[in-house]
C-alpha atoms as a PDB file:
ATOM      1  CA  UNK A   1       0.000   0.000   0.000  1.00  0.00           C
ATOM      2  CA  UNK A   2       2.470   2.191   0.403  1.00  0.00           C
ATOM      3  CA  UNK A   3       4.086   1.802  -3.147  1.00  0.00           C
ATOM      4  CA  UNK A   4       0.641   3.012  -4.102  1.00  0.00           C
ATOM      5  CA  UNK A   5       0.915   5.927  -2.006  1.00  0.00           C
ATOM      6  CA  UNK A   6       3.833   6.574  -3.268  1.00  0.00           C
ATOM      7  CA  UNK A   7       3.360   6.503  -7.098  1.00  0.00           C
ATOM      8  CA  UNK A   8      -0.145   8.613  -5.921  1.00  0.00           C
ATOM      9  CA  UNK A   9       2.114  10.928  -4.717  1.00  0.00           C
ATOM     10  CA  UNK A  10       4.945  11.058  -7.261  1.00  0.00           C
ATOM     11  CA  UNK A  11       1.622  11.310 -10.099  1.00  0.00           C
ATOM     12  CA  UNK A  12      -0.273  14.111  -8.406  1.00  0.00           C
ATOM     13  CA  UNK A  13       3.387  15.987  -8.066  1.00  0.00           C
ATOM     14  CA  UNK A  14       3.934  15.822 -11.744  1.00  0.00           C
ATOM     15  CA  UNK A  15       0.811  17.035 -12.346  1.00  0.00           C
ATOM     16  CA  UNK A  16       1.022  19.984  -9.841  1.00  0.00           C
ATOM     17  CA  UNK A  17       3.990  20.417 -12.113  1.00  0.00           C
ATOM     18  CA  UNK A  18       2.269  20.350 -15.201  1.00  0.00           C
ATOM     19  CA  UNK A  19       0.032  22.521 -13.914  1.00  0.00           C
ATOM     20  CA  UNK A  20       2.355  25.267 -12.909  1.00  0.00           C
ATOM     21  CA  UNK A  21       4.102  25.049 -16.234  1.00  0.00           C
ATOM     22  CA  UNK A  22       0.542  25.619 -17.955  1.00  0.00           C
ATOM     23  CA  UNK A  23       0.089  28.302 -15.751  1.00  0.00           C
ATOM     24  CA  UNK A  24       3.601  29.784 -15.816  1.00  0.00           C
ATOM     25  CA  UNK A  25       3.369  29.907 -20.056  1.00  0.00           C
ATOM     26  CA  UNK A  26       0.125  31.414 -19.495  1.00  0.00           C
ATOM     27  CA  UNK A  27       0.790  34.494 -17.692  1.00  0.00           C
ATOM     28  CA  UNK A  28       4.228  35.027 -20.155  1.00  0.00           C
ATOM     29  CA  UNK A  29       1.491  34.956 -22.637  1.00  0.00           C
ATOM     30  CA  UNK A  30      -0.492  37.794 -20.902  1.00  0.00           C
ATOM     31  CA  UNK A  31       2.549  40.241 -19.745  1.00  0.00           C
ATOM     32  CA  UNK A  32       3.563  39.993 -24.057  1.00  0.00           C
ATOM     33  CA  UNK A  33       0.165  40.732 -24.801  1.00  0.00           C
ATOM     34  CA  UNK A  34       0.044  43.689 -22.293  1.00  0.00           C
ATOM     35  CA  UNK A  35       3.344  45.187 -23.127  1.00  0.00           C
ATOM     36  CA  UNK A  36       1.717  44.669 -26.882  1.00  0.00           C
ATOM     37  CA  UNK A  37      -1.084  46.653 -25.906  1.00  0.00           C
ATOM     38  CA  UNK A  38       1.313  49.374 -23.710  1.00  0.00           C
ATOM     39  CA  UNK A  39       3.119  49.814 -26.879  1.00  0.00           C
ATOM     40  CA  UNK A  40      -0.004  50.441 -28.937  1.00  0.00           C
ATOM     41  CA  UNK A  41      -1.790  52.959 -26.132  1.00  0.00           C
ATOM     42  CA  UNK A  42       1.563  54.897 -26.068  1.00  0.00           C
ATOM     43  CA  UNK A  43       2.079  54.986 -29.874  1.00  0.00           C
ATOM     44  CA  UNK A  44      -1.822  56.226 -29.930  1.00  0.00           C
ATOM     45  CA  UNK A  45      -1.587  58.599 -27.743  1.00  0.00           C
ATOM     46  CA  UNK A  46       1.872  59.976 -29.176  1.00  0.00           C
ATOM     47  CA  UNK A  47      -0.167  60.647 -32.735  1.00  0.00           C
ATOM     48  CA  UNK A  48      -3.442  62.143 -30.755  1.00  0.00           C
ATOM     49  CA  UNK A  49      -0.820  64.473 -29.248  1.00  0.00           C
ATOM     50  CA  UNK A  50       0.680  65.354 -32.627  1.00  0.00           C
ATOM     51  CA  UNK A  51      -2.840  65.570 -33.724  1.00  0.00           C
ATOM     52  CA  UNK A  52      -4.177  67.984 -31.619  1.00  0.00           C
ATOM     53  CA  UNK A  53      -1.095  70.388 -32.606  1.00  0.00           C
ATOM     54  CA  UNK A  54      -1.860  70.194 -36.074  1.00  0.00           C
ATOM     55  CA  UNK A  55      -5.157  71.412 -35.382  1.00  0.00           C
ATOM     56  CA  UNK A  56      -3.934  73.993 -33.121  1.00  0.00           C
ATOM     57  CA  UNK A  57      -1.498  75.374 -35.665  1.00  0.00           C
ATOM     58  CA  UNK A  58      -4.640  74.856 -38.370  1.00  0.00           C
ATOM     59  CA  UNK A  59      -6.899  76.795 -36.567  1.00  0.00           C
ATOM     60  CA  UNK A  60      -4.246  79.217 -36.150  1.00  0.00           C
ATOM     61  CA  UNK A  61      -3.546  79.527 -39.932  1.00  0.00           C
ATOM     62  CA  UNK A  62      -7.228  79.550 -40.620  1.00  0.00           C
ATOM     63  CA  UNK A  63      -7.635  82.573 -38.706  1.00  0.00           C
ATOM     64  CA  UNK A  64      -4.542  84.504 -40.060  1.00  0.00           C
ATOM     65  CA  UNK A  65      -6.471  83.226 -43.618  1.00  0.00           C
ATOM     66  CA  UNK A  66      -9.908  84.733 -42.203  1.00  0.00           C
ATOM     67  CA  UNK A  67      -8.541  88.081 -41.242  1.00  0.00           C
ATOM     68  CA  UNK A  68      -6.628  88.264 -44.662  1.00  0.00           C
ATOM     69  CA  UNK A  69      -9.741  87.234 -46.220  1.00  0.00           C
ATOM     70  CA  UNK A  70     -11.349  89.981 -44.333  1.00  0.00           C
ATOM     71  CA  UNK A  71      -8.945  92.739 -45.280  1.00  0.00           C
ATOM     72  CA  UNK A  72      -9.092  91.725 -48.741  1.00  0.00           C
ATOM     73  CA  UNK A  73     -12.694  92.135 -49.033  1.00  0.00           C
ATOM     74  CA  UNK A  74     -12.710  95.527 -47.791  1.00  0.00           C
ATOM     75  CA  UNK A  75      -9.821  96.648 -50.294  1.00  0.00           C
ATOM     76  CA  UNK A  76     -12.005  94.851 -53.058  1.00  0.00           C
ATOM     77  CA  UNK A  77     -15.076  96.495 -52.283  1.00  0.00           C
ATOM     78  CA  UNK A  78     -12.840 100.212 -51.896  1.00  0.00           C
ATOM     79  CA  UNK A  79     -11.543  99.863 -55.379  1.00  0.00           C
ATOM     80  CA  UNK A  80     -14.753  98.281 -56.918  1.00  0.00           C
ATOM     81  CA  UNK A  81     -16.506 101.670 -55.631  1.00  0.00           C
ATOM     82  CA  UNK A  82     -13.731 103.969 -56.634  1.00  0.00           C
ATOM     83  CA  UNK A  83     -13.615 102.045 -60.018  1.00  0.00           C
ATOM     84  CA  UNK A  84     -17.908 102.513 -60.198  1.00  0.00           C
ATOM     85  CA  UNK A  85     -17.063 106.272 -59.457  1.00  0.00           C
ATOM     86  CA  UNK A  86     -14.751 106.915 -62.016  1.00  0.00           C
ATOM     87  CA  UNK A  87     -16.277 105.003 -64.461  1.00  0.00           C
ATOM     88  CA  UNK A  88     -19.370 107.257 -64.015  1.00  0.00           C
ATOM     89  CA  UNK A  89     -17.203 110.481 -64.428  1.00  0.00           C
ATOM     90  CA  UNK A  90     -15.864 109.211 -67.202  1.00  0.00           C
ATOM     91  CA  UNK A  91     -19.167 108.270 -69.087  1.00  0.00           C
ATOM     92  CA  UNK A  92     -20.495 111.658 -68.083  1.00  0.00           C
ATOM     93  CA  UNK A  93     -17.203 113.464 -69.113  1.00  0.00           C
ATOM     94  CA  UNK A  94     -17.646 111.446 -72.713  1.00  0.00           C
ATOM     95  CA  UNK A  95     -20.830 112.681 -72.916  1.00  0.00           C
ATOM     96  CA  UNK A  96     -20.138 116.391 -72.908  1.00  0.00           C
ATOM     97  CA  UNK A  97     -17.053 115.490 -75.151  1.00  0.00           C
ATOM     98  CA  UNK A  98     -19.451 114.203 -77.889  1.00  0.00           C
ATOM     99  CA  UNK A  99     -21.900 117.264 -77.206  1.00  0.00           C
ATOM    100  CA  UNK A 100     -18.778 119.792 -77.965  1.00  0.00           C
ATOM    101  CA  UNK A 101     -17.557 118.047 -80.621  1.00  0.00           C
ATOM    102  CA  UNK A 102     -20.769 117.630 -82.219  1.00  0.00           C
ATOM    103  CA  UNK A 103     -21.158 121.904 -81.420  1.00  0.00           C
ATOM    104  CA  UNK A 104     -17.630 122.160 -83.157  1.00  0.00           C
ATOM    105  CA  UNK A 105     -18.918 120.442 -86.300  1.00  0.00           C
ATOM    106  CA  UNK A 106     -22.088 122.391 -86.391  1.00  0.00           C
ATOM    107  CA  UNK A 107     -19.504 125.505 -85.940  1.00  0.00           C
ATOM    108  CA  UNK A 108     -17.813 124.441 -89.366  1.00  0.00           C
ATOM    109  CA  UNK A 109     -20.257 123.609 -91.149  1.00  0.00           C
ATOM    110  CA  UNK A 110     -22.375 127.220 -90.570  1.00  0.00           C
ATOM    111  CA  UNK A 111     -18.937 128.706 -90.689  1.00  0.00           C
ATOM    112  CA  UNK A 112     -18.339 127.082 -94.592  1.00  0.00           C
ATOM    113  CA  UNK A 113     -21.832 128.282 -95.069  1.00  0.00           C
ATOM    114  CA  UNK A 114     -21.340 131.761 -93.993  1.00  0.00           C
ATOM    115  CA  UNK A 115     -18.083 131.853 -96.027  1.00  0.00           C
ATOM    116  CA  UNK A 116     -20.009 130.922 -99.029  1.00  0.00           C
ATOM    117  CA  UNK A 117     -22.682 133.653 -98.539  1.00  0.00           C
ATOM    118  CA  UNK A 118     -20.956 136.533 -97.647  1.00  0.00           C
ATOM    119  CA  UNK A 119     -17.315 137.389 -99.188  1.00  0.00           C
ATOM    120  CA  UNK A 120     -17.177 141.178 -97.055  1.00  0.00           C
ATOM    121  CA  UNK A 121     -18.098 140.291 -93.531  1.00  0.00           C
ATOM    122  CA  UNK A 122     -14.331 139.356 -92.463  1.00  0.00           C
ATOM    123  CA  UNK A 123     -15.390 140.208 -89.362  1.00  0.00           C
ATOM    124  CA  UNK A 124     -18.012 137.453 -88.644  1.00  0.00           C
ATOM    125  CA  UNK A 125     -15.638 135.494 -89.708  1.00  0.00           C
ATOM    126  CA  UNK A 126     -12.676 136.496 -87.551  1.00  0.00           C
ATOM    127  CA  UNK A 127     -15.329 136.738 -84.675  1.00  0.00           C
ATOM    128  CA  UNK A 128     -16.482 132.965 -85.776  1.00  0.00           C
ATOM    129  CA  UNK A 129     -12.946 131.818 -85.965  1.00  0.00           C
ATOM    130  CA  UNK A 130     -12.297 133.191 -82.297  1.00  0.00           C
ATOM    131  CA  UNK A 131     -15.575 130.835 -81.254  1.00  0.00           C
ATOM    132  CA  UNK A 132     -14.118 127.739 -82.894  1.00  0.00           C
ATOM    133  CA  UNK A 133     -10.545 128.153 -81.348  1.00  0.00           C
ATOM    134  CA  UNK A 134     -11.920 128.904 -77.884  1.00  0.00           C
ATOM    135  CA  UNK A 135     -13.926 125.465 -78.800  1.00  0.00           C
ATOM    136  CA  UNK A 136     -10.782 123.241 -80.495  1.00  0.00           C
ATOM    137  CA  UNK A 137      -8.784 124.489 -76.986  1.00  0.00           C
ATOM    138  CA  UNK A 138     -12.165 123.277 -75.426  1.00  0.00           C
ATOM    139  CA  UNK A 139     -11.998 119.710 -76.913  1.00  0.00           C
ATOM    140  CA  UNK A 140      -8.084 119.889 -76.233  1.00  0.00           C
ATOM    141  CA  UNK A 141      -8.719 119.846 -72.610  1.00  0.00           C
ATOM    142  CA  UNK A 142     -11.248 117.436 -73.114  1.00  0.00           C
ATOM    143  CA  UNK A 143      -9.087 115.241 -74.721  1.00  0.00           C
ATOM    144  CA  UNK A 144      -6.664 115.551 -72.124  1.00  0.00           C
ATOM    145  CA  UNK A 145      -8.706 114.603 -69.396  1.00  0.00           C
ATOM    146  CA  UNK A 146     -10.013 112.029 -71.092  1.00  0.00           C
ATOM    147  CA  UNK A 147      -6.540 110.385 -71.440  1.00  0.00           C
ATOM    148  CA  UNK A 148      -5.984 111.159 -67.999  1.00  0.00           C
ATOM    149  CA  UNK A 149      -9.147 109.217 -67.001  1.00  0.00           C
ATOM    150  CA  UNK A 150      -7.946 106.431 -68.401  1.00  0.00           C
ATOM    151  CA  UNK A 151      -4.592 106.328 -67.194  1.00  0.00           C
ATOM    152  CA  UNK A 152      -6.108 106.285 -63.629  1.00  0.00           C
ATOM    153  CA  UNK A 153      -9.194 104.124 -64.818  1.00  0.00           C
ATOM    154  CA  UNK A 154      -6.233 102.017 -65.977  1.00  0.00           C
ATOM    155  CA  UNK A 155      -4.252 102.249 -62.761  1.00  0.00           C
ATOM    156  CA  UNK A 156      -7.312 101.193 -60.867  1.00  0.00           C
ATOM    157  CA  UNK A 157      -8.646  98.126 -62.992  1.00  0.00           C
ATOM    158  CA  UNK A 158      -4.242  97.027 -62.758  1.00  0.00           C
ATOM    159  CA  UNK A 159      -4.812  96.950 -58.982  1.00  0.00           C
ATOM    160  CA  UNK A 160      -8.282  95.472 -58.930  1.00  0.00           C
ATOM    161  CA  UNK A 161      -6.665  92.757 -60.995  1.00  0.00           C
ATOM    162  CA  UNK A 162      -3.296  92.354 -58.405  1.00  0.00           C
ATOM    163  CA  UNK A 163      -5.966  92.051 -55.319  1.00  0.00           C
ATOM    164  CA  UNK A 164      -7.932  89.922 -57.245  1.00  0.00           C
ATOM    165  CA  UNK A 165      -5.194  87.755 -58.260  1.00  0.00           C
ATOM    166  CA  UNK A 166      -4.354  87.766 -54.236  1.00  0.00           C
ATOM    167  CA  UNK A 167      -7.497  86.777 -52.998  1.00  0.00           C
ATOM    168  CA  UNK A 168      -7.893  84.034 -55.189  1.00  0.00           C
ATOM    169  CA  UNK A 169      -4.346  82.607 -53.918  1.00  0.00           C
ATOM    170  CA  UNK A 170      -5.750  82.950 -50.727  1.00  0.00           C
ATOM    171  CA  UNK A 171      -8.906  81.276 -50.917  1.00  0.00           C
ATOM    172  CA  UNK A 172      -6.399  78.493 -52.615  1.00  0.00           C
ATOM    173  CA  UNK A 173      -4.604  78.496 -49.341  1.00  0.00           C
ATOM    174  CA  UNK A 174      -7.456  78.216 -47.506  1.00  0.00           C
ATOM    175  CA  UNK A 175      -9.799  75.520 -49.362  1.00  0.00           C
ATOM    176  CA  UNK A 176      -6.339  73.172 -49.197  1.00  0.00           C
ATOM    177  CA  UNK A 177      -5.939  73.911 -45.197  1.00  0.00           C
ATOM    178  CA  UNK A 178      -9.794  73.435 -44.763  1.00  0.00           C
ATOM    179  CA  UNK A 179      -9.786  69.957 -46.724  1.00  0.00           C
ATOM    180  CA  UNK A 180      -7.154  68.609 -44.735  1.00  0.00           C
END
């Protein structure tokens, strides 16, 4: 009886053994697959770190963009109104252009008409002459400002065109930061 005690005893040690060996392969099993999982929570939170600064410095940028935006607007709508204004003036100076020259044509033609009819009155004629320089000077200065008009009108569409250029570079900038 004691033999059987004994190999009971030698049996039920081995498998206490076997049993601790499970267990021991096991838990090595478990601390690899936490230290996996360590790894992974630390590499997560490393990129929602980096993350979070990117939209920091996004938001940033997006409202240096907004306030360029802003100020860009207000220079467009400045030079659309001065361009409106001097558009008008110049219209409105054309108009009285065409009304003098049209005057200065009617002044030839009843000038040729009063040279045909009367040979003697030189002085009609001189006085006539007078009334058609005083109107060529007129058209002169017309003609001047007209050219000056659109020099500026010129100067003003050159800049519209530059901001507008900007702005659209801008909005470029910004509909690329905004997709991201």
């Amino acid at each position: 009886m004691k033999r059987i005690l004994l190999a009971l005893l030698v049996l039920i040690s081995l498998s206490l053994c076997g049993i601790c060996v499970l267990q021991w392969q096991r838990e090595a099993r478990l601390r690899a697959r936490i230290i996996t999982l360590v790894n992974q929570l630390e590499a997560e939170n490393k990129l929602r770190i980096q993350a979070e600064q990117k939209v920091q410095e996004y938001a940033r940028e997006i409202e240096r963009l907004n306030s360029l935006r802003a100020e860009i607007e207000s220079k467009l709508l400045t030079t659309t109104e001065e361009l409106r204004d001097r558009t008008v003036d110049q219209t409105a100076r054309g108009y009285s252009i065409a009304v003098i020259m049209n005057e200065a044509i009617r002044t030839r033609s009843e000038l040729v008409a009063i040279e045909k009819l009367a040979g003697k009155g030189t002085e009609a004629i001189k006085q006539r002459n007078e009334e058609v320089t005083a109107q060529n000077t007129a058209i002169e200065k017309a003609n001047t400002q007209i050219k000056q008009l659109l020099s500026e009108r010129d100067e003003a569409i050159t800049k519209l065109n530059a901001r507008t250029i900007e702005f659209n570079e801008l909005v470029e900038k910004y509909n690329k930061l905004s997709r991201k």
